[in-house]
PDB file of N, CA and C in Angstrom:
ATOM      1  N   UNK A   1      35.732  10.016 -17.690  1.00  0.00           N
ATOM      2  CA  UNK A   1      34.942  10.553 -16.628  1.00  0.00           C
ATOM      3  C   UNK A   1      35.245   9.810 -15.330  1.00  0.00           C
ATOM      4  N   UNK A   2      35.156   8.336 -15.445  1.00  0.00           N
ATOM      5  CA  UNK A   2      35.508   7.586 -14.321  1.00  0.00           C
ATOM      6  C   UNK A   2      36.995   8.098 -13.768  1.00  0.00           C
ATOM      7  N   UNK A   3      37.427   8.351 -14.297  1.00  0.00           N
ATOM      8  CA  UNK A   3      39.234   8.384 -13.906  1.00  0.00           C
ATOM      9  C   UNK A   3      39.115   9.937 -13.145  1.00  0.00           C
ATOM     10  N   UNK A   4      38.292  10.747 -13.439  1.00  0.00           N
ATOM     11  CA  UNK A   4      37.953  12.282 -12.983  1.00  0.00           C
ATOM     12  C   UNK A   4      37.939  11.697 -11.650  1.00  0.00           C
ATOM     13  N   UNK A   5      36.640  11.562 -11.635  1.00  0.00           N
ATOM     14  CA  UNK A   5      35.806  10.612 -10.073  1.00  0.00           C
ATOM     15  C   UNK A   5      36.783  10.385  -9.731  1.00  0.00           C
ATOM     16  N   UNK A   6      37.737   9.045  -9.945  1.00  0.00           N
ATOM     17  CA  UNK A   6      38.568   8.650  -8.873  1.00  0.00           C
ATOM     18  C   UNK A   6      39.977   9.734  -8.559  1.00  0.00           C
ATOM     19  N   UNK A   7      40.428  10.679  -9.282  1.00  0.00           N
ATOM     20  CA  UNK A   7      41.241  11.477  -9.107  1.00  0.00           C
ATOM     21  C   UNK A   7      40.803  11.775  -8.130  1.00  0.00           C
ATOM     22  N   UNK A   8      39.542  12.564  -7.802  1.00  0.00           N
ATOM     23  CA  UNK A   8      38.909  13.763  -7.088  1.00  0.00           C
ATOM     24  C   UNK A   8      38.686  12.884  -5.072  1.00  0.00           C
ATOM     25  N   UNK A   9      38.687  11.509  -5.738  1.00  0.00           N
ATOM     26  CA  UNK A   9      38.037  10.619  -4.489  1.00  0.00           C
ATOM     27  C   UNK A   9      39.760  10.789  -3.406  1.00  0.00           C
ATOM     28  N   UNK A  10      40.389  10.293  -4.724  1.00  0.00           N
ATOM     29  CA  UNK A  10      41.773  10.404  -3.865  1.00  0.00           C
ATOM     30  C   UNK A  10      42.282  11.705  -3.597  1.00  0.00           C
ATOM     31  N   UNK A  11      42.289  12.611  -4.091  1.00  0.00           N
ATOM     32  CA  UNK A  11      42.419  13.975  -3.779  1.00  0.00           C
ATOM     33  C   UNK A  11      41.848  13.964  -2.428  1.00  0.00           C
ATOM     34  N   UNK A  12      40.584  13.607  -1.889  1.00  0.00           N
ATOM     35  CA  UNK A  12      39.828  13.594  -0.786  1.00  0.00           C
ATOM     36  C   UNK A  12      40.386  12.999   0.063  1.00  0.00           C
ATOM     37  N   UNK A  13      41.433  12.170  -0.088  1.00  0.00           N
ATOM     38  CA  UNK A  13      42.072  11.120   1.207  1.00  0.00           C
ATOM     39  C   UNK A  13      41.328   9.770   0.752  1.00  0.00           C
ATOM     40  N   UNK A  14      41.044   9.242   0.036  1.00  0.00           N
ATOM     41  CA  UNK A  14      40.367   7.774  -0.240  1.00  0.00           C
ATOM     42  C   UNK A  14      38.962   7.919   0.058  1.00  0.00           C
ATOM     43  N   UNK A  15      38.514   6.533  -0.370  1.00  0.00           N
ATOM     44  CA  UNK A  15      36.761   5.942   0.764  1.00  0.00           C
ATOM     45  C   UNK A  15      36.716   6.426   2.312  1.00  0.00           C
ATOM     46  N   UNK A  16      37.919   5.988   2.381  1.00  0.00           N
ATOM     47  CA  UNK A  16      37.576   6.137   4.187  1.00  0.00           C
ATOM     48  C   UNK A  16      37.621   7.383   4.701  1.00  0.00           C
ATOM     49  N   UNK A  17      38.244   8.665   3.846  1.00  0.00           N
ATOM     50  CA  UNK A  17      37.571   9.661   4.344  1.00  0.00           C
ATOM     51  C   UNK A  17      36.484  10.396   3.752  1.00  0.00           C
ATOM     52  N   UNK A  18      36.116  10.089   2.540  1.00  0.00           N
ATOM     53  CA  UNK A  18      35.132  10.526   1.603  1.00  0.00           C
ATOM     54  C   UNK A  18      33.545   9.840   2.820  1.00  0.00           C
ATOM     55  N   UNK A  19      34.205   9.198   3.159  1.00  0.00           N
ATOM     56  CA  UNK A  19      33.023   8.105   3.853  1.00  0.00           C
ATOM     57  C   UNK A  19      32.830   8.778   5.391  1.00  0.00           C
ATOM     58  N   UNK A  20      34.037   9.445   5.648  1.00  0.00           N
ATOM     59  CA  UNK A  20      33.718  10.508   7.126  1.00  0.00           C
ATOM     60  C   UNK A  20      32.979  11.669   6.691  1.00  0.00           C
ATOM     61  N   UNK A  21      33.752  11.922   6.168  1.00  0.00           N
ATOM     62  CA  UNK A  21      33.128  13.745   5.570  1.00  0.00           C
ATOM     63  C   UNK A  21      31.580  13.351   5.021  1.00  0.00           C
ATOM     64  N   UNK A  22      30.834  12.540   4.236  1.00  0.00           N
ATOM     65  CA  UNK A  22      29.855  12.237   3.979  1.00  0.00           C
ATOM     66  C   UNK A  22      28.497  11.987   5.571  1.00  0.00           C
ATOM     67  N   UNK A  23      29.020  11.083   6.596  1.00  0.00           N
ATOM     68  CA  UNK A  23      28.891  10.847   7.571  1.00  0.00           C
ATOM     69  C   UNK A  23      28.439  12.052   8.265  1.00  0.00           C
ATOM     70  N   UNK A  24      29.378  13.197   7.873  1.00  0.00           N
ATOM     71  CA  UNK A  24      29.929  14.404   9.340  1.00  0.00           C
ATOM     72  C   UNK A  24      28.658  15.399   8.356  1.00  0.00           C
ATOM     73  N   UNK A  25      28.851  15.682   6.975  1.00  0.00           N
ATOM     74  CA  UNK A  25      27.419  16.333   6.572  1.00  0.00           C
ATOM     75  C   UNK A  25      26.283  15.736   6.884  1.00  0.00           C
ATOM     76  N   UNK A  26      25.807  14.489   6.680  1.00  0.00           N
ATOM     77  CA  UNK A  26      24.585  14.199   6.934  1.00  0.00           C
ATOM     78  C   UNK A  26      23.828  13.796   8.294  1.00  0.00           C
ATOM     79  N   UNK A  27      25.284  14.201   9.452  1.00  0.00           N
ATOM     80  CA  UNK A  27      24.879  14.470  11.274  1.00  0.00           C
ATOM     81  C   UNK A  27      24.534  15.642  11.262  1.00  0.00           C
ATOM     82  N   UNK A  28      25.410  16.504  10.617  1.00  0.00           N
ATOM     83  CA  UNK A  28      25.213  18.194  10.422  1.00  0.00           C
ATOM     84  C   UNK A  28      23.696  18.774  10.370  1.00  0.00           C
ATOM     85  N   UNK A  29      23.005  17.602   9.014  1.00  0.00           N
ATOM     86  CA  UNK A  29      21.501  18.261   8.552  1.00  0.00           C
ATOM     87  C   UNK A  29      21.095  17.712   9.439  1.00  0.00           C
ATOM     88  N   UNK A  30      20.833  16.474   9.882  1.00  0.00           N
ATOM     89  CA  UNK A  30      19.873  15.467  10.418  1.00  0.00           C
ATOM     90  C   UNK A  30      19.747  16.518  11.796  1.00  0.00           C
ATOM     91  N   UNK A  31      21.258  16.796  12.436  1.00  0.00           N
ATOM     92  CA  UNK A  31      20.753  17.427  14.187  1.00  0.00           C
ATOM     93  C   UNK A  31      20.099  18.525  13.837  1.00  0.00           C
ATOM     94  N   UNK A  32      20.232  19.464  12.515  1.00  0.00           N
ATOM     95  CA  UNK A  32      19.662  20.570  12.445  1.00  0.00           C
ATOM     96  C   UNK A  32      17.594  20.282  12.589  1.00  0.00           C
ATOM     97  N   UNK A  33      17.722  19.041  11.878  1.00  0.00           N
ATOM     98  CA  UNK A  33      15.935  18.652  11.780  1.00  0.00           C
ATOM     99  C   UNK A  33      15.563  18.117  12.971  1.00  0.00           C
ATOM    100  N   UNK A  34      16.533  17.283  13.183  1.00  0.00           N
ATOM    101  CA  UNK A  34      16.262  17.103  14.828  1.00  0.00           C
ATOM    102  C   UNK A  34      15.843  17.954  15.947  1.00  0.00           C
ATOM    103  N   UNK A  35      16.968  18.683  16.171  1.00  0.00           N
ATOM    104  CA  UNK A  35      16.862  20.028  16.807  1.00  0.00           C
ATOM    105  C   UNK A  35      16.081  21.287  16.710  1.00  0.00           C
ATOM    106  N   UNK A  36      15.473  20.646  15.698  1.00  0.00           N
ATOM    107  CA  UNK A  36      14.346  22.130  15.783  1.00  0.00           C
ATOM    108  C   UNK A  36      12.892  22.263  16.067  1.00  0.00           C
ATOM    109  N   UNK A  37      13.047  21.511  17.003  1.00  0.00           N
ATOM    110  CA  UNK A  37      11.537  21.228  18.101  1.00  0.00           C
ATOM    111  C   UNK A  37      10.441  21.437  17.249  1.00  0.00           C
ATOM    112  N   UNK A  38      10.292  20.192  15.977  1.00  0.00           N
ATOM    113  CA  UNK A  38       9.507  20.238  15.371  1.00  0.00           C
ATOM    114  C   UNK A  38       9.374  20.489  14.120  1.00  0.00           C
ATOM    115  N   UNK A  39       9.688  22.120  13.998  1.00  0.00           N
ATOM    116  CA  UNK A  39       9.507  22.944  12.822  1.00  0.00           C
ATOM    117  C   UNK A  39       9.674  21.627  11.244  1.00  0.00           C
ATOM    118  N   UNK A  40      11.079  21.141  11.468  1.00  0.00           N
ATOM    119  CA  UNK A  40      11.264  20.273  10.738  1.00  0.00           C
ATOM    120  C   UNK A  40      10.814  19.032  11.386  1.00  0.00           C
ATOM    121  N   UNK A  41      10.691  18.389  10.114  1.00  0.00           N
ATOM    122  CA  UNK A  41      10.921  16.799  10.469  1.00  0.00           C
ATOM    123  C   UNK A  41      11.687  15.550   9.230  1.00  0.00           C
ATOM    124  N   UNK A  42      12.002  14.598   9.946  1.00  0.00           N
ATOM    125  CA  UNK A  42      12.447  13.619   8.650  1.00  0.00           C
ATOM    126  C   UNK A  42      11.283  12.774   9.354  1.00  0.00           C
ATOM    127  N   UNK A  43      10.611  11.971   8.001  1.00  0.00           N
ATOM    128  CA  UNK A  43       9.856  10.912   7.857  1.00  0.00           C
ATOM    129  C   UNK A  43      10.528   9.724   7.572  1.00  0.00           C
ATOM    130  N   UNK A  44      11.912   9.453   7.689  1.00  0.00           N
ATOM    131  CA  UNK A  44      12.361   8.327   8.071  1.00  0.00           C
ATOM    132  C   UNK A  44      13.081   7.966   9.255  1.00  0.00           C
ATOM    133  N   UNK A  45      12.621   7.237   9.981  1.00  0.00           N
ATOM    134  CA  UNK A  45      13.515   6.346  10.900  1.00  0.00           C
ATOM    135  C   UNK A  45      14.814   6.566  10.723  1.00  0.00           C
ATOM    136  N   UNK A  46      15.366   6.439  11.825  1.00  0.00           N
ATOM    137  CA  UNK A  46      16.309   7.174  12.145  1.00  0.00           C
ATOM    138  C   UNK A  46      17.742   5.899  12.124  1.00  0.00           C
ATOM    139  N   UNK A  47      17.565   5.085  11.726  1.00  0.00           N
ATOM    140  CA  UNK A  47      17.998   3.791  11.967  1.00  0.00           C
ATOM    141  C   UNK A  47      18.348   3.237  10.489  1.00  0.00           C
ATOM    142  N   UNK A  48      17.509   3.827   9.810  1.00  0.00           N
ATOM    143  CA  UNK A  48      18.183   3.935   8.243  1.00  0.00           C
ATOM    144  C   UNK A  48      17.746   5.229   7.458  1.00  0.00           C
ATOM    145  N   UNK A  49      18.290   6.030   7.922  1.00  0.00           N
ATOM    146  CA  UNK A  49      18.242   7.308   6.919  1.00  0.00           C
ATOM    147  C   UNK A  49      19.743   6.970   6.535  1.00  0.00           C
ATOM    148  N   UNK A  50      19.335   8.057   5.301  1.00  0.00           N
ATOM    149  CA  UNK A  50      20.792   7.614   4.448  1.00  0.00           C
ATOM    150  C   UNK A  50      21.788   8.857   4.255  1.00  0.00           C
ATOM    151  N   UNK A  51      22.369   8.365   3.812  1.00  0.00           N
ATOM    152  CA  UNK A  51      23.775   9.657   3.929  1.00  0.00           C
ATOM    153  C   UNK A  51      23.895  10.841   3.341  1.00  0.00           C
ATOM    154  N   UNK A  52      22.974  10.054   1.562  1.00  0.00           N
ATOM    155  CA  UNK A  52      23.206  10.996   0.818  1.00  0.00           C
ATOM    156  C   UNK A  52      21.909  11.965   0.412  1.00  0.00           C
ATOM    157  N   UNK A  53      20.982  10.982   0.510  1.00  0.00           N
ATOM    158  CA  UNK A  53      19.571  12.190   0.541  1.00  0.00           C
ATOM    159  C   UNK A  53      19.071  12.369   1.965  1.00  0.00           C
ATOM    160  N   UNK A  54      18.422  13.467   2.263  1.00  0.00           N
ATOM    161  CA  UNK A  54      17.997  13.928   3.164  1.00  0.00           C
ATOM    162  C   UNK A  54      16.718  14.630   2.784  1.00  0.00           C
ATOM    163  N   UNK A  55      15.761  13.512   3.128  1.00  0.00           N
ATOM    164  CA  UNK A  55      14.290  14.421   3.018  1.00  0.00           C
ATOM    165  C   UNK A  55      13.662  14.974   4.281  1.00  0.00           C
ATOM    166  N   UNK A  56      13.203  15.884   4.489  1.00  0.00           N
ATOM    167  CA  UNK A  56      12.072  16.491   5.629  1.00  0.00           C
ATOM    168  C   UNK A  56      10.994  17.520   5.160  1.00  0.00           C
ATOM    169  N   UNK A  57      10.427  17.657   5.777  1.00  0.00           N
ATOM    170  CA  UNK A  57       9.200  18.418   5.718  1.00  0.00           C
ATOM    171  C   UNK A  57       9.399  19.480   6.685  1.00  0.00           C
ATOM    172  N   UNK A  58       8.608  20.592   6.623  1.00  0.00           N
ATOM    173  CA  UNK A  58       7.736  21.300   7.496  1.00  0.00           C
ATOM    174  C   UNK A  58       6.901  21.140   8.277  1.00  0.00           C
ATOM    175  N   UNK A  59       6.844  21.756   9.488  1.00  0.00           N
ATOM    176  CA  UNK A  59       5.752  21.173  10.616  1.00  0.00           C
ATOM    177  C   UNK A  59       4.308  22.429   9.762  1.00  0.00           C
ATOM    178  N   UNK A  60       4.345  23.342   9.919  1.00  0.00           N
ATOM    179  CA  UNK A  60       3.621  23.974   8.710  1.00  0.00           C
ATOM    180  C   UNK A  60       3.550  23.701   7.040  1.00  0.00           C
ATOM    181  N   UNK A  61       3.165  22.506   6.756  1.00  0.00           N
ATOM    182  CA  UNK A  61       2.957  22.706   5.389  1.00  0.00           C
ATOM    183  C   UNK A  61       2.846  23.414   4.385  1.00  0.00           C
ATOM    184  N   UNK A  62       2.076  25.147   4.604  1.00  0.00           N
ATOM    185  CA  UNK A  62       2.130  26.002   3.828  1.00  0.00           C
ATOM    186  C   UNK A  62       3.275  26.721   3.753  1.00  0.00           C
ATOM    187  N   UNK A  63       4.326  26.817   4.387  1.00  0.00           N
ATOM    188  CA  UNK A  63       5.319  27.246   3.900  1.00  0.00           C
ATOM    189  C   UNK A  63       6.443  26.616   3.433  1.00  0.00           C
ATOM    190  N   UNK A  64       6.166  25.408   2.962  1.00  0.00           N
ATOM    191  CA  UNK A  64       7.051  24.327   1.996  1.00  0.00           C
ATOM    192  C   UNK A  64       7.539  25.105   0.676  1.00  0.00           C
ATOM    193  N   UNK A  65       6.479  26.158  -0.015  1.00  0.00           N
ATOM    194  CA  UNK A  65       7.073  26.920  -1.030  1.00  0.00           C
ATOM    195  C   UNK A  65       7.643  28.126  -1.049  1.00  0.00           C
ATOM    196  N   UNK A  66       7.488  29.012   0.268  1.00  0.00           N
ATOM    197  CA  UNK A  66       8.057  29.691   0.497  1.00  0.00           C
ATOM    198  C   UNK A  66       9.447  29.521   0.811  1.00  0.00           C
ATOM    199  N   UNK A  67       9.800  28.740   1.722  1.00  0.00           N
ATOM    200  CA  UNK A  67      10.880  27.759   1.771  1.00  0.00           C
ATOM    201  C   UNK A  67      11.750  27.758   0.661  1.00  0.00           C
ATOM    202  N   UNK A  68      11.084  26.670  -0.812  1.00  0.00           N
ATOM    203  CA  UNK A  68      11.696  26.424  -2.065  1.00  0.00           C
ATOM    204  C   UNK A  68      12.427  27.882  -2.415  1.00  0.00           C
ATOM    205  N   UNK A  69      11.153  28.686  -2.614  1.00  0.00           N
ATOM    206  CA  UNK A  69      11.601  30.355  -3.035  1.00  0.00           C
ATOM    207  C   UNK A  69      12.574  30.978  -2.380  1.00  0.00           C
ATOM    208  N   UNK A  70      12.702  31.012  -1.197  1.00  0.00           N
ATOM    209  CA  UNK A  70      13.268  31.514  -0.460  1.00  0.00           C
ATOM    210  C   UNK A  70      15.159  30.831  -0.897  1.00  0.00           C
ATOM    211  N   UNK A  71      15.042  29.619  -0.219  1.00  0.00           N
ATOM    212  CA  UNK A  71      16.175  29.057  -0.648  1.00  0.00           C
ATOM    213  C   UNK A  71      17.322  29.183  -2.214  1.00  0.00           C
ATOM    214  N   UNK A  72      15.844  29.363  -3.312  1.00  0.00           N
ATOM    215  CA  UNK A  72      16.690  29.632  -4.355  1.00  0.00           C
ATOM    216  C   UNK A  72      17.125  31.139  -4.712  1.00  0.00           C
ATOM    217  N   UNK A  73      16.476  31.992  -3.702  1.00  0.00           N
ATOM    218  CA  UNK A  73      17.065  33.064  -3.531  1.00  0.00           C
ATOM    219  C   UNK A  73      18.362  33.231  -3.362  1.00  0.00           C
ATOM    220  N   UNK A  74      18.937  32.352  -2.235  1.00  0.00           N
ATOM    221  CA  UNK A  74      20.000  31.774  -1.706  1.00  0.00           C
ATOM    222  C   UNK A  74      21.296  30.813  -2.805  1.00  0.00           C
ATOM    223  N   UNK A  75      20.637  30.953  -3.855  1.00  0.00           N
ATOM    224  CA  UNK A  75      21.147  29.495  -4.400  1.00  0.00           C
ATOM    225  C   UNK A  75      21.512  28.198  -4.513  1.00  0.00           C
ATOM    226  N   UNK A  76      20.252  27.977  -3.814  1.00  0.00           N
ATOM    227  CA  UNK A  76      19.953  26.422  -3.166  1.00  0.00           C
ATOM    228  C   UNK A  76      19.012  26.004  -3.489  1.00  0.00           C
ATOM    229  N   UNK A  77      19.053  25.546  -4.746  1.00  0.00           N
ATOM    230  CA  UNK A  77      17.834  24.783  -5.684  1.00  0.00           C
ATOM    231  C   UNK A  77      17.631  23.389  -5.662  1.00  0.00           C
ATOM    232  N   UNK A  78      16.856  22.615  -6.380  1.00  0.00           N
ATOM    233  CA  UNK A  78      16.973  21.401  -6.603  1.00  0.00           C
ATOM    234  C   UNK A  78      16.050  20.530  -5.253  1.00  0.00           C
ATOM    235  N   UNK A  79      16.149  22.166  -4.100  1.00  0.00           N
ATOM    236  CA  UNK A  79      15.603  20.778  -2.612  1.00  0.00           C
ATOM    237  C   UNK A  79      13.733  20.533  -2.956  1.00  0.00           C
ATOM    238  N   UNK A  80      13.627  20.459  -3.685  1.00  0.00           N
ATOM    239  CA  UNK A  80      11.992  20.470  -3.560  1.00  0.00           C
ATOM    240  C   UNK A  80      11.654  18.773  -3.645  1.00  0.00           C
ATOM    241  N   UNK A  81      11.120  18.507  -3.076  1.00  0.00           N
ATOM    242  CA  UNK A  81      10.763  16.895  -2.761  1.00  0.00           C
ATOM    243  C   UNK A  81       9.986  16.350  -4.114  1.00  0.00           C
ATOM    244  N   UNK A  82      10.078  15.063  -4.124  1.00  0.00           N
ATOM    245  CA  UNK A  82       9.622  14.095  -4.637  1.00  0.00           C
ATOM    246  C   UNK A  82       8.030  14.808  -5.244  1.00  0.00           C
ATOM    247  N   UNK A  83       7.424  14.573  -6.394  1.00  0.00           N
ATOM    248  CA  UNK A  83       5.856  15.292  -6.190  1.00  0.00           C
ATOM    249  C   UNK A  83       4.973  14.451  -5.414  1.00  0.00           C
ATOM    250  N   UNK A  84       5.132  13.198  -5.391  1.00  0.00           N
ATOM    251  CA  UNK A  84       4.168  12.253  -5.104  1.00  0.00           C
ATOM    252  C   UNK A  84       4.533  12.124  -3.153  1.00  0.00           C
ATOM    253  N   UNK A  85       5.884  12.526  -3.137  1.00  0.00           N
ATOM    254  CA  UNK A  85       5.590  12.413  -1.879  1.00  0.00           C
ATOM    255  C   UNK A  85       5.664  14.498  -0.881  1.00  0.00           C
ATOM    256  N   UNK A  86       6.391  15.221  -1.437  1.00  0.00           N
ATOM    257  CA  UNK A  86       6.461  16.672  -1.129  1.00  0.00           C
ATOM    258  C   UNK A  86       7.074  16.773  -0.246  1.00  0.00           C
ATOM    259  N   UNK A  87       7.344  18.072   0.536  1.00  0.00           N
ATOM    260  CA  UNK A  87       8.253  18.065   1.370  1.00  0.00           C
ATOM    261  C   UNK A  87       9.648  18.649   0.832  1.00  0.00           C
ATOM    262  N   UNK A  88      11.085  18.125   1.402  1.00  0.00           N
ATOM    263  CA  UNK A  88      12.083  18.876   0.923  1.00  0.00           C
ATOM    264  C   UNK A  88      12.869  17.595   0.739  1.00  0.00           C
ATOM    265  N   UNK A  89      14.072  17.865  -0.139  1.00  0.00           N
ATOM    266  CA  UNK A  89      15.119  16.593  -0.143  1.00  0.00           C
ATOM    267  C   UNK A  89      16.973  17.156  -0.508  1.00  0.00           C
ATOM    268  N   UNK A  90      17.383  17.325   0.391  1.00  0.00           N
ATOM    269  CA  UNK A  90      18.664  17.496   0.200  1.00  0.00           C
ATOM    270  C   UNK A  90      19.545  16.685  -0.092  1.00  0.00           C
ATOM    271  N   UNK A  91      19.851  16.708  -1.387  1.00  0.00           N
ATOM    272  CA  UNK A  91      21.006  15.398  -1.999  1.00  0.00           C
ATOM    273  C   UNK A  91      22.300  15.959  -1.520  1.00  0.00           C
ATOM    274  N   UNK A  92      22.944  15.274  -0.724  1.00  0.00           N
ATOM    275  CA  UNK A  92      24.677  15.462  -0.576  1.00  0.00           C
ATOM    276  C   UNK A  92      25.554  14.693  -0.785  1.00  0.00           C
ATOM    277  N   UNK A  93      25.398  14.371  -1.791  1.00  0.00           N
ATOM    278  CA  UNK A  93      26.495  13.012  -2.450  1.00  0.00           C
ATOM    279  C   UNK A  93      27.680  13.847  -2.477  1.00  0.00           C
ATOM    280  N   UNK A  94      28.996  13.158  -2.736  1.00  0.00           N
ATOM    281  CA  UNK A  94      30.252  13.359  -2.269  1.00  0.00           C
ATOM    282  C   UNK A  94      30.524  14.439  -3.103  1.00  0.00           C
ATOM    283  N   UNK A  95      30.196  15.135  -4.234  1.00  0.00           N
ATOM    284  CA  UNK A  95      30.478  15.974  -4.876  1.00  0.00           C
ATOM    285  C   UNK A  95      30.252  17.381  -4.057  1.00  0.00           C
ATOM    286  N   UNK A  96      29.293  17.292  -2.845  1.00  0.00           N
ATOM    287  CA  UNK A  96      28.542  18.611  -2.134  1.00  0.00           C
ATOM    288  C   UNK A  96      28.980  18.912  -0.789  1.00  0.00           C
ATOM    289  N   UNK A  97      29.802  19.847  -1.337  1.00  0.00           N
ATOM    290  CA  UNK A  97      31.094  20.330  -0.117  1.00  0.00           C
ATOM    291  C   UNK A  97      30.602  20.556   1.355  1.00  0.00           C
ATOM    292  N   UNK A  98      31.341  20.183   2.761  1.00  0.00           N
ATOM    293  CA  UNK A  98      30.517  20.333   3.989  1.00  0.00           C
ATOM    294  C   UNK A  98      30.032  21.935   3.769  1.00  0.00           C
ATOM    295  N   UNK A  99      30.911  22.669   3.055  1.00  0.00           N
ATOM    296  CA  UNK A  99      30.325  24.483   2.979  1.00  0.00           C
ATOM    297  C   UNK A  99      29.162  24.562   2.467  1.00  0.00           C
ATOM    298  N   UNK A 100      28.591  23.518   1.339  1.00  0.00           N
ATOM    299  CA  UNK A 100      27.158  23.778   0.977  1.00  0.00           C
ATOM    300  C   UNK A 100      26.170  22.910   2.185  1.00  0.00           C
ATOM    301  N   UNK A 101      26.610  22.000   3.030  1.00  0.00           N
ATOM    302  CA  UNK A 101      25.611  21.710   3.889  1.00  0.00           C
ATOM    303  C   UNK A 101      25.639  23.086   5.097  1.00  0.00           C
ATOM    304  N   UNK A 102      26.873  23.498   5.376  1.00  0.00           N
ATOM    305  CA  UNK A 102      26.624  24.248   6.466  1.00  0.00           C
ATOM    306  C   UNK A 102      25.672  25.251   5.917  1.00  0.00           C
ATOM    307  N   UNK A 103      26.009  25.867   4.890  1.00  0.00           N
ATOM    308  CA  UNK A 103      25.129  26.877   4.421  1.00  0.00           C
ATOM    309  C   UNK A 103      23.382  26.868   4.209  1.00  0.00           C
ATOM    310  N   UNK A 104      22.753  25.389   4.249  1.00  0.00           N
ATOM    311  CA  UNK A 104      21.599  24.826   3.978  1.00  0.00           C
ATOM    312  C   UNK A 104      21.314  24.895   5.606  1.00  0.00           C
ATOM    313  N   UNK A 105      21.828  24.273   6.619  1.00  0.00           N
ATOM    314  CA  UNK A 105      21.396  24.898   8.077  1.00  0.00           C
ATOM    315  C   UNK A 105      21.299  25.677   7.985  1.00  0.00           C
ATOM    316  N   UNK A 106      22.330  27.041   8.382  1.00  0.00           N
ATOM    317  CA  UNK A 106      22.320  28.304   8.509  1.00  0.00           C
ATOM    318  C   UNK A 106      20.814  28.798   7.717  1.00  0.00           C
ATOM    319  N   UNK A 107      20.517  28.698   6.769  1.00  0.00           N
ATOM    320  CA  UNK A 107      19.589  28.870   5.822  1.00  0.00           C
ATOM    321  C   UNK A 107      18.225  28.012   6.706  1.00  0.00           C
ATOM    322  N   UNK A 108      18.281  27.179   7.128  1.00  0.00           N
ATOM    323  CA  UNK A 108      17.121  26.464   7.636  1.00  0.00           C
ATOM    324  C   UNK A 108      17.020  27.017   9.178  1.00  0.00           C
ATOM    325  N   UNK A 109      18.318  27.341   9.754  1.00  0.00           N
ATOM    326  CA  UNK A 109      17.685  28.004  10.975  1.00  0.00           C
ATOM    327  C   UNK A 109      17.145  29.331  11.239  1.00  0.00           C
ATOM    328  N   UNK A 110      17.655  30.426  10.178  1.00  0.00           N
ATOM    329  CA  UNK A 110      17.101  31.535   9.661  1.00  0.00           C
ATOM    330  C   UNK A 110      15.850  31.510   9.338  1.00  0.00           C
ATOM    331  N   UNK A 111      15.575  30.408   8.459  1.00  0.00           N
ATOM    332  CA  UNK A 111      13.798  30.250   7.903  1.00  0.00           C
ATOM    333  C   UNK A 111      13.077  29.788   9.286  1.00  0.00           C
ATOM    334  N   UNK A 112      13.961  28.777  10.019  1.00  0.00           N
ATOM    335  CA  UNK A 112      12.617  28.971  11.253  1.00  0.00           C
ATOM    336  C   UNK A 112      12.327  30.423  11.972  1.00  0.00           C
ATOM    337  N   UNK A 113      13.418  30.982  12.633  1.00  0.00           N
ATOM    338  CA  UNK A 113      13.740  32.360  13.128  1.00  0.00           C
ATOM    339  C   UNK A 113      12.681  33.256  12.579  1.00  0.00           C
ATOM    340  N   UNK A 114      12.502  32.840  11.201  1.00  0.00           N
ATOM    341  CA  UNK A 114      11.624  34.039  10.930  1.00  0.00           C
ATOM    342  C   UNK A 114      10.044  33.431  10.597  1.00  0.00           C
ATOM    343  N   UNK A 115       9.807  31.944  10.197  1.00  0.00           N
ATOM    344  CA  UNK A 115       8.861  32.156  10.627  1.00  0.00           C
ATOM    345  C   UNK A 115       7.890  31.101  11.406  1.00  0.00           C
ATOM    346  N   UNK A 116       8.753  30.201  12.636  1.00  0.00           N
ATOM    347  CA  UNK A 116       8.358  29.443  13.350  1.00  0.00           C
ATOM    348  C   UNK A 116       7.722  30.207  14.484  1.00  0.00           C
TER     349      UNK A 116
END
């Protein structure tokens, strides 16, 4: 399995670009939560959020499950947050192509569009 992993890492161009492309998705989500005057938010500081999870919330709370539903309509499961803490969490560890982050914007700016 390990030897998979590292095939696939070098296939990628090494660390140092596995480590851009990781970087370049998780500017991708973050400006999308940023940028959306609100609707979203991340509850962490911005100074150590991390690369590979990405949690935020809703500025409307009640549509956190519509959201979930909606998304797995889409085939974008798995984002439902923590229970104890709620909200949303997008894991993009190196396995999760920039095409599945772009597609999770696109998808998040649509859900405001329709119902921010």
């Amino acid at each position: 399995m390990c030897g998979l992993v590292f095939e696939d890492l070098l296939e990628q161009g090494g660390l140092k670009e596995v480590e851009k492309n990781n970087k370049k998705k998780a500017e991708i989500l973050f400006d999308a939560i940023d940028g959306s005057s609100g609707f979203y938010r991340c509850p962490v500081e911005k100074s150590v959020r991390s690369l590979m999870n990405v949690p935020f919330t809703l500025e409307k709370q009640e549509l956190e499950g519509e959201f979930i539903k909606e998304a797995a309509k889409e085939k974008m499961v798995q984002l439902k947050g923590h229970r104890s803490v709620g909200g949303m969490r997008a894991s993009i560890y190196n396995a999760m192509p920039l095409a599945g982050v772009e597609k999770l914007v696109a998808f998040m700016k649509d859900f405001q569009a329709k119902h921010g």
